[in-house]
Protein backbone atom coordinates (compact mmCIF):
# COMPACT_ATOMS: atom_id res chain seq x y z
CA UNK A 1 -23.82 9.53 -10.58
CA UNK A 2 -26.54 7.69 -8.48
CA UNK A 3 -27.92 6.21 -11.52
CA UNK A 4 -24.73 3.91 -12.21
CA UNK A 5 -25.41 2.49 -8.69
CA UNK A 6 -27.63 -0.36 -8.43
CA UNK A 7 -28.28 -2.40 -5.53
CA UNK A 8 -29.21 -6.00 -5.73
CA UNK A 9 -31.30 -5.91 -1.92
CA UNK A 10 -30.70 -9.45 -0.23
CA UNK A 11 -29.01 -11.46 -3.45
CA UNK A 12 -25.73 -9.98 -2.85
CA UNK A 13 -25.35 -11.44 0.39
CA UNK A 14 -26.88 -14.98 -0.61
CA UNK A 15 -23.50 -15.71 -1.96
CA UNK A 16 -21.55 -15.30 1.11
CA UNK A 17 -23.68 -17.67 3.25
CA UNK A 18 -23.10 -21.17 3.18
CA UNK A 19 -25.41 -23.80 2.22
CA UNK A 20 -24.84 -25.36 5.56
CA UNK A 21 -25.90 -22.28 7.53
CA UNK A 22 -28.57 -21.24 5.17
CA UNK A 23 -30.30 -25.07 5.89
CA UNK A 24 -29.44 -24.64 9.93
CA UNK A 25 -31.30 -21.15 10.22
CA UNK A 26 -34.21 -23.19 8.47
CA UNK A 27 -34.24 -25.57 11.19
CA UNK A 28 -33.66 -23.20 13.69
CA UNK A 29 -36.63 -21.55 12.87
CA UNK A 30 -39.18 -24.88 12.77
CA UNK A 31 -37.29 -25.61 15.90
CA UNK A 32 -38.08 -22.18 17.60
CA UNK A 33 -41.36 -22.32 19.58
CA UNK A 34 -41.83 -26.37 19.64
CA UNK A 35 -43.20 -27.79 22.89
CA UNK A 36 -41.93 -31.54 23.46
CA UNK A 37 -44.89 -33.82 23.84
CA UNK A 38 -45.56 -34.96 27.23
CA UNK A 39 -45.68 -37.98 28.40
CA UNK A 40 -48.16 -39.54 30.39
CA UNK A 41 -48.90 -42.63 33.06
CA UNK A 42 -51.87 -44.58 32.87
CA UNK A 43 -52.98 -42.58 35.81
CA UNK A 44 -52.67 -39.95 33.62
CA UNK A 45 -54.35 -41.13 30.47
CA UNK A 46 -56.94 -42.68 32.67
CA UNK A 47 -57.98 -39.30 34.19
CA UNK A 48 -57.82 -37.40 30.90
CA UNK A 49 -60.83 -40.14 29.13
CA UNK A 50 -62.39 -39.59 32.67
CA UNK A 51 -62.64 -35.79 31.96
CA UNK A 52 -63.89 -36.26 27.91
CA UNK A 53 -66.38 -38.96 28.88
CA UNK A 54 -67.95 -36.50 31.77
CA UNK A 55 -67.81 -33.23 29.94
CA UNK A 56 -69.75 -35.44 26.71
CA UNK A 57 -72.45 -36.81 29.13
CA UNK A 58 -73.01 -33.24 30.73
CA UNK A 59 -72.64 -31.60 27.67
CA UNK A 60 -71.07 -28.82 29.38
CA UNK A 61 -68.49 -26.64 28.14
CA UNK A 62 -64.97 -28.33 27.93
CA UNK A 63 -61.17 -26.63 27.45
CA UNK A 64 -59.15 -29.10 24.98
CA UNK A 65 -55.70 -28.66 24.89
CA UNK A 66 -54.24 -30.62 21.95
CA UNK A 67 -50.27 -31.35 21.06
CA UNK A 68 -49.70 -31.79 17.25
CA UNK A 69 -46.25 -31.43 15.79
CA UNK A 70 -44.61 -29.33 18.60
CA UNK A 71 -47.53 -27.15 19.46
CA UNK A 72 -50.00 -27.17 21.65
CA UNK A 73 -53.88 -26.37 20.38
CA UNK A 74 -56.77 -25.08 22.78
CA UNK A 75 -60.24 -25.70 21.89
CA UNK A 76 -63.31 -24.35 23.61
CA UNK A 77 -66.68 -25.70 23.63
CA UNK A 78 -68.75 -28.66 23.59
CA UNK A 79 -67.83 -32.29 23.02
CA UNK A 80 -70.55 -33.22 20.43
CA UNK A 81 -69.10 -36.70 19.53
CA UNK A 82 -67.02 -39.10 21.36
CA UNK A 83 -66.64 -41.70 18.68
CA UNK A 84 -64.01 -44.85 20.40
CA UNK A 85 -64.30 -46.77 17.19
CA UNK A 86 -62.29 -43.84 14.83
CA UNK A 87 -60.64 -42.68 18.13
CA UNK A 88 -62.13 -38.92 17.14
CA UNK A 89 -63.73 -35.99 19.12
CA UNK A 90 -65.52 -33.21 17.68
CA UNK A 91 -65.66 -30.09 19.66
CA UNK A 92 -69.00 -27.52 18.45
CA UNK A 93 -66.85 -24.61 18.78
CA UNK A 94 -68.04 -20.97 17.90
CA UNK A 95 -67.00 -21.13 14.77
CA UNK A 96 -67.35 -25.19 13.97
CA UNK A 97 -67.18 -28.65 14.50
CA UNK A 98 -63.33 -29.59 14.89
CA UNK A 99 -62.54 -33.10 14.76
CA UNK A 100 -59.43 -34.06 17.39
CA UNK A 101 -58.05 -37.29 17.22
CA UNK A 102 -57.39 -38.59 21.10
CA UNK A 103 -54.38 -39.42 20.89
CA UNK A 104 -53.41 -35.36 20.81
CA UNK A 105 -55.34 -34.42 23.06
CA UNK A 106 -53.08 -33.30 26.13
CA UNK A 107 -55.66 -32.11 29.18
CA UNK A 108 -59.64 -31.38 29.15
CA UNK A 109 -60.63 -29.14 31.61
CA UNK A 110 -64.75 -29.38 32.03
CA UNK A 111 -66.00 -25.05 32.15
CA UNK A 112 -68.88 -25.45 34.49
């Protein structure tokens, strides 16, 4: 008797849901978890290049906190390259370089 009965999992109910509410769970998932990007004065901005150009000529440790595509990024260590012309930073992190472009980067925070 239990061998006539066969169960399909998840593709029976695919036909019941809509193709409108099968694309708006999609979004609601990318959506879930996104930080808006803040937005700065030149105070602001000002302070922030303040903060990269100190912790580069210390060479101390730095905190980057980074926005890219509704989430925000921390890397730790120090800023090896602070190239204006490309508009790049590289952090020597424990486990790399990692290039940032500036225009992500939300708040440095010098460790020392």
């Amino acid at each position: 008797m239990l061998d006539n009965i066969r169960d399909r999992g998840t593709k029976k109910w695919r036909g019941l849901m809509l193709t409108e509410h099968v694309q708006a769970v999609k979004d609601w998932k990318e959506s879930d978890g996104k930080v808006e990007r803040p937005q700065f004065d030149e105070w602001e901005l000002e302070s922030i290049q303040l903060e990269l150009e100190l912790a580069y000529k210390r060479q101390s440790e730095a905190k980057v906190s980074t926005w890219r595509k509704g989430k925000l990024i921390t890397y730790t260590g120090k800023i090896s390259v602070l190239d204006h012309r490309l508009s790049l930073i590289s952090i020597e992190g424990p486990f790399g370089d990692d290039k940032i472009p500036v225009v992500d980067v939300i708040k440095v925070q010098s460790m020392d």
